[in-house]
Structure formats: structure tokens, C-alpha cells
PDB file of N, CA and C in Angstrom:
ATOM      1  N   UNK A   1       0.848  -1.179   0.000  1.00  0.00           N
ATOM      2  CA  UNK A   1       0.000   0.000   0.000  1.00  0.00           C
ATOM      3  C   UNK A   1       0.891   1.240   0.000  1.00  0.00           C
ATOM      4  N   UNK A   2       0.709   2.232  -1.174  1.00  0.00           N
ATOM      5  CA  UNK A   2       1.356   3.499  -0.727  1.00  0.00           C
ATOM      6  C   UNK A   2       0.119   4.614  -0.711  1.00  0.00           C
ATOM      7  N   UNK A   3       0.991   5.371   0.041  1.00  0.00           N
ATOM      8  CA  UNK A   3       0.357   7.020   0.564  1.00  0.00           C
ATOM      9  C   UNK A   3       0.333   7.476  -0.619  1.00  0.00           C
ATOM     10  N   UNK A   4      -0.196   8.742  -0.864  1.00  0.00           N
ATOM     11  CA  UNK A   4      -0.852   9.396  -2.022  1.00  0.00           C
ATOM     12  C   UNK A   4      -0.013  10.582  -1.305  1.00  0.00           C
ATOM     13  N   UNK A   5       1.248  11.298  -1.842  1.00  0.00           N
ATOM     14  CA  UNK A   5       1.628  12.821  -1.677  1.00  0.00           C
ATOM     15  C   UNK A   5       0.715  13.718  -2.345  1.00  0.00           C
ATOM     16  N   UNK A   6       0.491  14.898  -1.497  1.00  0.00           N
ATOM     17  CA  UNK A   6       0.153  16.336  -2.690  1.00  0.00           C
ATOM     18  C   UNK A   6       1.118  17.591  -2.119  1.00  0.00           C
ATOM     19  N   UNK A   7       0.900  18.057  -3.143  1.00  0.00           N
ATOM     20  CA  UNK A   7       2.158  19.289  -2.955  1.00  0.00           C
ATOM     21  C   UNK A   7       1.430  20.473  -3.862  1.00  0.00           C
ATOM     22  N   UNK A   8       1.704  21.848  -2.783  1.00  0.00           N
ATOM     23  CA  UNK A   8       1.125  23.006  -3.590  1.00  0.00           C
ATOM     24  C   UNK A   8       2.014  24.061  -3.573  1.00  0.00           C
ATOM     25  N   UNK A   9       2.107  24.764  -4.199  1.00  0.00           N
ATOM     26  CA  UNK A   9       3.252  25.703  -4.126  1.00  0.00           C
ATOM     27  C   UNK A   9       2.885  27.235  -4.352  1.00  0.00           C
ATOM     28  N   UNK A  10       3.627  27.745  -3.348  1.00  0.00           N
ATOM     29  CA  UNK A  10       3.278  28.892  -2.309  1.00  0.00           C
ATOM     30  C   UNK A  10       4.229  30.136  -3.111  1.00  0.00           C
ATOM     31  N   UNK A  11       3.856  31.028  -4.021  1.00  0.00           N
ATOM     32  CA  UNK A  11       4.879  32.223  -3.991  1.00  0.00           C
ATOM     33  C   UNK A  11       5.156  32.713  -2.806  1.00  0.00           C
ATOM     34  N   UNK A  12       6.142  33.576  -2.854  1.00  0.00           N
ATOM     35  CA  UNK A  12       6.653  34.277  -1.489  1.00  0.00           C
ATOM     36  C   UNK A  12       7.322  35.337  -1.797  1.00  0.00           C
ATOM     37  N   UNK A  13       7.304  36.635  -1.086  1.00  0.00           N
ATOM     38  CA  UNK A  13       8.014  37.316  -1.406  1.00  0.00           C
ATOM     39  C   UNK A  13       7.988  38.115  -2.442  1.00  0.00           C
ATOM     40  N   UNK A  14       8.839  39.629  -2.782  1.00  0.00           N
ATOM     41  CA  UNK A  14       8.423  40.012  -4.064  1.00  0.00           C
ATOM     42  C   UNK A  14       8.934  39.344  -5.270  1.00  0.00           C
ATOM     43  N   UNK A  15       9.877  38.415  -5.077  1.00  0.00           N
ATOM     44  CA  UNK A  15      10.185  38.044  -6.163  1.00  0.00           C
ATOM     45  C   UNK A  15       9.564  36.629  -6.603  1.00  0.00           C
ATOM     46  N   UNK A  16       9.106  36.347  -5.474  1.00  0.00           N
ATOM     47  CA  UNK A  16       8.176  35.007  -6.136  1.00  0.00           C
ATOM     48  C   UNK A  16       8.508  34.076  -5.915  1.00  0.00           C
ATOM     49  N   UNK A  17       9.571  33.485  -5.214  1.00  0.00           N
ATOM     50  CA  UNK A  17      10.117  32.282  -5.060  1.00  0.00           C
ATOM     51  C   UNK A  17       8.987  31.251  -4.730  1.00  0.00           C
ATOM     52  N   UNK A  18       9.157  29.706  -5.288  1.00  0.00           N
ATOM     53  CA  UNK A  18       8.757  28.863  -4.907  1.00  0.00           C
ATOM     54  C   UNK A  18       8.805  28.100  -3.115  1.00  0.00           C
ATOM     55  N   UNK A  19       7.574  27.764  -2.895  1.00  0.00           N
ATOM     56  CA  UNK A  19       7.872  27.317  -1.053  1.00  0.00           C
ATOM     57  C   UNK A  19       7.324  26.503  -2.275  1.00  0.00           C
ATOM     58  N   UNK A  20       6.822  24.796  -1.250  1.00  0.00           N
ATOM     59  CA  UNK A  20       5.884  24.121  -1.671  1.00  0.00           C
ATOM     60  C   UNK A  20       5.910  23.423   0.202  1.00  0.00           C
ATOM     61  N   UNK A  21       4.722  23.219  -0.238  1.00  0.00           N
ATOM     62  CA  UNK A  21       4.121  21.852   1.241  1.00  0.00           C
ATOM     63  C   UNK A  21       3.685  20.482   0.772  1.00  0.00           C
ATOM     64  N   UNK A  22       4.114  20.065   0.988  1.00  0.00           N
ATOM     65  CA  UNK A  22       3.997  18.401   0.929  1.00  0.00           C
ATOM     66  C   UNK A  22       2.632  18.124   2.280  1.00  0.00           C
ATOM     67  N   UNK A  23       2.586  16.910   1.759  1.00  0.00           N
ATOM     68  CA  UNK A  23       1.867  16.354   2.646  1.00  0.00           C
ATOM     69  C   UNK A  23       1.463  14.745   2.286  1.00  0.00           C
ATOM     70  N   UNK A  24       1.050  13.877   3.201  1.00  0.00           N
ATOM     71  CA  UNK A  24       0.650  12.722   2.772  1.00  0.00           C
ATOM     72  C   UNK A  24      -0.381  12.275   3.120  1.00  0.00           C
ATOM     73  N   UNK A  25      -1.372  11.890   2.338  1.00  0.00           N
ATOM     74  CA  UNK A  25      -2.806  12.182   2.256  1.00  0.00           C
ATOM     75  C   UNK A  25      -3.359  11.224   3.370  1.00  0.00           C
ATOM     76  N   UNK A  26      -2.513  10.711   3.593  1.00  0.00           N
ATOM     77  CA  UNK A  26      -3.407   9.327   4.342  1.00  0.00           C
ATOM     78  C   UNK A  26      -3.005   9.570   6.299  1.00  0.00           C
ATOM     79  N   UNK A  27      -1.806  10.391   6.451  1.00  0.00           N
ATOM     80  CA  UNK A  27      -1.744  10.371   7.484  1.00  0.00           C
ATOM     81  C   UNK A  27      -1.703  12.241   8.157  1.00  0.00           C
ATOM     82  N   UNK A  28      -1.849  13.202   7.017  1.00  0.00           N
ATOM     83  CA  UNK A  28      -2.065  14.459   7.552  1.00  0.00           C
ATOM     84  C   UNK A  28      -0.364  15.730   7.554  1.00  0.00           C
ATOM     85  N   UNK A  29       0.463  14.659   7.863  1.00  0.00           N
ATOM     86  CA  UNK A  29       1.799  15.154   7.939  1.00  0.00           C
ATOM     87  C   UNK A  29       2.226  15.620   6.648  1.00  0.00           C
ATOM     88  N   UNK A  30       3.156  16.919   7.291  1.00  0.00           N
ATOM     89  CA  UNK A  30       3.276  18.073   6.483  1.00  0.00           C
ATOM     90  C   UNK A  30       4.886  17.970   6.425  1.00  0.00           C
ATOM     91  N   UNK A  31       5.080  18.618   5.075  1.00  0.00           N
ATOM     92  CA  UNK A  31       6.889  19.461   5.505  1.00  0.00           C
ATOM     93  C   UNK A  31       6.490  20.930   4.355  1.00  0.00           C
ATOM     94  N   UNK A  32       7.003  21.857   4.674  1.00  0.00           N
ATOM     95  CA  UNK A  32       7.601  23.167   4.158  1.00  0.00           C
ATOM     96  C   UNK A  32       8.969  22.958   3.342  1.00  0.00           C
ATOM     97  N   UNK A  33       8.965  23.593   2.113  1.00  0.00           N
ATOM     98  CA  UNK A  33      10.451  23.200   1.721  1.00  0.00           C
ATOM     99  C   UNK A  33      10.919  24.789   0.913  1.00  0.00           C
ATOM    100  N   UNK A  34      11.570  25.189   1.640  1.00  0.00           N
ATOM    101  CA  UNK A  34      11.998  27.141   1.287  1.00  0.00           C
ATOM    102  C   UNK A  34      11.077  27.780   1.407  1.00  0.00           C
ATOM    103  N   UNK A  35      10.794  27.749   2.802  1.00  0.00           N
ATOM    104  CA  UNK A  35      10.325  28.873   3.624  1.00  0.00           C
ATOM    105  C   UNK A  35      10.641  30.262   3.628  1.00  0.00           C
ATOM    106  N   UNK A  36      10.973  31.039   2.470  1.00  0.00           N
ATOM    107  CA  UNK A  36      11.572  32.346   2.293  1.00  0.00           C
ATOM    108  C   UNK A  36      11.141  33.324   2.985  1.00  0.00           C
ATOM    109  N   UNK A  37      10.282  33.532   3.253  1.00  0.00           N
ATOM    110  CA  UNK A  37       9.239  34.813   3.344  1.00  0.00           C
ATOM    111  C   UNK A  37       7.653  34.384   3.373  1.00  0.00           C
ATOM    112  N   UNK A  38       7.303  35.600   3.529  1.00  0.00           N
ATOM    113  CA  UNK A  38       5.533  35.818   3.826  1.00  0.00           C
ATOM    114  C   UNK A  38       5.092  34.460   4.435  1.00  0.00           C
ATOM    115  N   UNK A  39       5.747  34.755   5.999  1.00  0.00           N
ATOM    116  CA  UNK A  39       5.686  33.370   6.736  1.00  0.00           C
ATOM    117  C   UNK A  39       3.739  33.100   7.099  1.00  0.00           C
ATOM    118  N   UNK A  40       3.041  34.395   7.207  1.00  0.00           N
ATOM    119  CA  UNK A  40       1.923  34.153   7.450  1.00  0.00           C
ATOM    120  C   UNK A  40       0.870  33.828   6.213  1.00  0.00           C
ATOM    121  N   UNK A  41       1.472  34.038   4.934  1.00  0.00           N
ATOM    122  CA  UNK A  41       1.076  33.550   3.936  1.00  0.00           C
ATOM    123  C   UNK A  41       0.857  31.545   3.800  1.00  0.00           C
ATOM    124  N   UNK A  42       2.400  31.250   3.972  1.00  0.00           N
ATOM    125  CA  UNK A  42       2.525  29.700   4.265  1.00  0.00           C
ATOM    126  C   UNK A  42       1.573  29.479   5.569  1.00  0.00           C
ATOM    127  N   UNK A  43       1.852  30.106   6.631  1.00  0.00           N
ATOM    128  CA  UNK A  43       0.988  29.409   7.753  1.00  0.00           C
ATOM    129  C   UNK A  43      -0.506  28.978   7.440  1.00  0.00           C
ATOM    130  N   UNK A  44      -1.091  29.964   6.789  1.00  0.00           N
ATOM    131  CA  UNK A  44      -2.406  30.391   6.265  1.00  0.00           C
ATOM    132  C   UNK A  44      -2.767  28.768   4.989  1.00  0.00           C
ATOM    133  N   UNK A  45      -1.439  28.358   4.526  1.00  0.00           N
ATOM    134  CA  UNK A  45      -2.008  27.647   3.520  1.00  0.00           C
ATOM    135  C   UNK A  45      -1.904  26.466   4.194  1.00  0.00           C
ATOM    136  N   UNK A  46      -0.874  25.977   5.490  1.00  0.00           N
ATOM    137  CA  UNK A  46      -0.797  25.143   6.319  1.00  0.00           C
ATOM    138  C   UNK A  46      -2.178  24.768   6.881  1.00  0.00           C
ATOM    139  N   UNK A  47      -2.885  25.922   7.448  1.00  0.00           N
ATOM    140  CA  UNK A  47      -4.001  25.492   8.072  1.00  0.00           C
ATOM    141  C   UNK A  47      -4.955  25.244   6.919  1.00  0.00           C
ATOM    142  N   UNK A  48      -5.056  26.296   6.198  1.00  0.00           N
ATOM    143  CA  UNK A  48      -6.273  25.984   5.119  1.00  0.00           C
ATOM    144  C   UNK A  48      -6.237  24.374   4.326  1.00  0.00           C
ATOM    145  N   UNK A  49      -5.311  23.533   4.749  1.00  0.00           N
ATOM    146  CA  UNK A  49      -5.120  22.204   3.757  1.00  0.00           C
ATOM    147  C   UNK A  49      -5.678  21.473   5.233  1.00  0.00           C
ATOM    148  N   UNK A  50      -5.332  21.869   6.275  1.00  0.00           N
ATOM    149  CA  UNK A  50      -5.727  20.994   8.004  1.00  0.00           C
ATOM    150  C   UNK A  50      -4.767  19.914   7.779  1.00  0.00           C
ATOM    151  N   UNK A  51      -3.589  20.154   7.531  1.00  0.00           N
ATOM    152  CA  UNK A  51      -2.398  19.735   7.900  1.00  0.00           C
ATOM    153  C   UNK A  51      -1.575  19.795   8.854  1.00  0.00           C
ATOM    154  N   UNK A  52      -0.435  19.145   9.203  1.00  0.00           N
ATOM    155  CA  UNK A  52       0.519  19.133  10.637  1.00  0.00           C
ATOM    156  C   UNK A  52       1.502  19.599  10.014  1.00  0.00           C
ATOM    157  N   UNK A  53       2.350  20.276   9.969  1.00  0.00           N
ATOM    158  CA  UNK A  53       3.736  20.412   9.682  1.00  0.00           C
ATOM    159  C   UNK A  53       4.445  19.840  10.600  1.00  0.00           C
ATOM    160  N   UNK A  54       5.030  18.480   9.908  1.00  0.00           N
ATOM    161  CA  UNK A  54       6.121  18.144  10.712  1.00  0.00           C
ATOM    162  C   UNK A  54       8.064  17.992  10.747  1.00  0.00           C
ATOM    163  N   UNK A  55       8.353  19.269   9.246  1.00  0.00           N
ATOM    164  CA  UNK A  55       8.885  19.100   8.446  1.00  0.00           C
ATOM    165  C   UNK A  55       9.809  20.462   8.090  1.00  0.00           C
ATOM    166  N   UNK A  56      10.196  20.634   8.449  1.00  0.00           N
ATOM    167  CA  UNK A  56      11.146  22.022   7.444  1.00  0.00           C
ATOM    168  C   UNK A  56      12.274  21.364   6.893  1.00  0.00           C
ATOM    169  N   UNK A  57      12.538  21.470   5.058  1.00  0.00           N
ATOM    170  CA  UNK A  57      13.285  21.164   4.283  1.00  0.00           C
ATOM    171  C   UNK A  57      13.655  22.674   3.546  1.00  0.00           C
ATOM    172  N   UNK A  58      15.195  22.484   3.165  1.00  0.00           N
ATOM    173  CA  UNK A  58      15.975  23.865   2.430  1.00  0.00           C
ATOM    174  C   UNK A  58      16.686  22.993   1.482  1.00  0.00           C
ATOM    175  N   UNK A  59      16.482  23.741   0.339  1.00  0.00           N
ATOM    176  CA  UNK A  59      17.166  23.218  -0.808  1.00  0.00           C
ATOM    177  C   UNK A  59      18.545  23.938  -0.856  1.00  0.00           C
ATOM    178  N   UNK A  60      18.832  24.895  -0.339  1.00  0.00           N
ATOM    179  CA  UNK A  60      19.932  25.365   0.190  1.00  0.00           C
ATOM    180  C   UNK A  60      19.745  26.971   0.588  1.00  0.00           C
ATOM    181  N   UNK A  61      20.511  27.602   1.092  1.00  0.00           N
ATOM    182  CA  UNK A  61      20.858  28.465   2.065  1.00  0.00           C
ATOM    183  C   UNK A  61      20.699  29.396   1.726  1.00  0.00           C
ATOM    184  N   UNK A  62      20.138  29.684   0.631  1.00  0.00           N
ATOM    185  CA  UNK A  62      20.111  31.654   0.472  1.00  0.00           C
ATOM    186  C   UNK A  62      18.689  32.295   0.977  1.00  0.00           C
ATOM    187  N   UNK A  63      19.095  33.380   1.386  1.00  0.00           N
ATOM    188  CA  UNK A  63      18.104  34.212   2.759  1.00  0.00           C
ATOM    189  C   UNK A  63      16.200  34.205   1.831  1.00  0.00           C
ATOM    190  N   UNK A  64      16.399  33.525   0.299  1.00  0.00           N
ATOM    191  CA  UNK A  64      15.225  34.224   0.045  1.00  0.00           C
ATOM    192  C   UNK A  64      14.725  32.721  -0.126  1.00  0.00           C
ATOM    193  N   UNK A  65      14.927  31.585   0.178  1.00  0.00           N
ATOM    194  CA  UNK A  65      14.849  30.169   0.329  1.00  0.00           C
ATOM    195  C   UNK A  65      14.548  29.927   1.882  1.00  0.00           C
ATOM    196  N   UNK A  66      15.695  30.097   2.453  1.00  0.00           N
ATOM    197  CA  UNK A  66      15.864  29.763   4.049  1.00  0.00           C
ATOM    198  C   UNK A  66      15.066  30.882   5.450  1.00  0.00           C
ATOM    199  N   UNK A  67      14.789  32.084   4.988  1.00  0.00           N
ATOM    200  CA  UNK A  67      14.756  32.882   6.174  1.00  0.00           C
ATOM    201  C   UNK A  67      13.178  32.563   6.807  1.00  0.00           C
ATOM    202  N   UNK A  68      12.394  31.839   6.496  1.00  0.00           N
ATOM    203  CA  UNK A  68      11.801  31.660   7.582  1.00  0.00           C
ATOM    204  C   UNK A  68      11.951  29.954   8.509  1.00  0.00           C
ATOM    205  N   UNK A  69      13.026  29.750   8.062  1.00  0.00           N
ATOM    206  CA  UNK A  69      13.200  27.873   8.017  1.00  0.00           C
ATOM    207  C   UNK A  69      13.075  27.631  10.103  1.00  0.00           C
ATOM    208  N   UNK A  70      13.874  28.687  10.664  1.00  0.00           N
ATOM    209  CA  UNK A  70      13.575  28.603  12.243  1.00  0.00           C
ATOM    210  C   UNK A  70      12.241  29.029  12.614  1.00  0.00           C
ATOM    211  N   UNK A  71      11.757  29.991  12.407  1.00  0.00           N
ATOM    212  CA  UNK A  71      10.137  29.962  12.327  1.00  0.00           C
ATOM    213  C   UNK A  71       9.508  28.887  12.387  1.00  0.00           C
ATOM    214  N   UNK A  72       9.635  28.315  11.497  1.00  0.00           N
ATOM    215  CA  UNK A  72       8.765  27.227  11.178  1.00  0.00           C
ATOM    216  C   UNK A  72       9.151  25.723  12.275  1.00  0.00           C
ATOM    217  N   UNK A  73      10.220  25.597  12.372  1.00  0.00           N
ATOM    218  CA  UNK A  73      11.448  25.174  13.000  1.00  0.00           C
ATOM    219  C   UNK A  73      11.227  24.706  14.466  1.00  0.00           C
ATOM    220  N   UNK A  74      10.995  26.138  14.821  1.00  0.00           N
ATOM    221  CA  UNK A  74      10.813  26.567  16.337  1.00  0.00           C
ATOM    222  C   UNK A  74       9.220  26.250  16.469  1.00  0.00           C
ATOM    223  N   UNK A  75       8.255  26.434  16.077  1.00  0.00           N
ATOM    224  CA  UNK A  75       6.580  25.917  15.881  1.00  0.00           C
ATOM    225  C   UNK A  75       6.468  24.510  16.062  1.00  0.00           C
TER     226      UNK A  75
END
């Protein structure tokens, strides 16, 4: 038996960067992956799916990818 992923993806920021949230349909659990910005934007889409975030992923380190990654982190 496998889980069914969905994933939606979140602009951020003025320049638009990609976040996306994962999730797996069967058990609710979440991850964030480049958390850049407009952290209450992501939160907002966190709840609106009635998901858990259990997850912060960075594809790597630059401030417009990573800067809300402890935010989320620390939650």
C-alpha cells in the first residue's frame, strides 16, 4: 500500500520564489520546503489544507529560500 503525496506551491516574497508543502494524504503530515518569506502567507495555507507540519526542508541556504526555516522550526 502506498500514501498518495500532494504538494502546492506557495509564492513568497516580491520576487516570487517557490515554497511548496507536501503532505501525505493518508496520514495528515506536512513538511515546508523554502520557507523564504511571507511566513503568514505559508501558515495560512498550512491550516487551510488541516495539515501538521512536521517538516522544514531547504534546498539550500540563500536568505530568500531559508529565512523563515527557524520559524517554522521553532513551531
Amino acid at each position: 500500500m502506498t500514501a498518495e503525496l500532494k504538494r502546492v506551491v506557495i509564492p513568497v516574497t516580491p520576487f516570487q520564489q517557490n515554497c511548496s508543502l507536501l503532505w501525505c494524504m493518508a496520514t495528515g503530515k506536512a513538511a515546508v520546503v523554502d520557507p523564504g518569506g511571507d511566513l503568514e502567507r505559508i501558515a495560512a495555507r498550512i491550516s487551510a489544507e488541516g495539515v501538521t507540519l512536521e517538516k522544514v526542508l531547504l534546498t539550500h541556504a540563500h536568505l530568500d529560500h531559508a529565512a523563515g526555516a527557524r520559524v517554522f522550526a521553532d513551531h
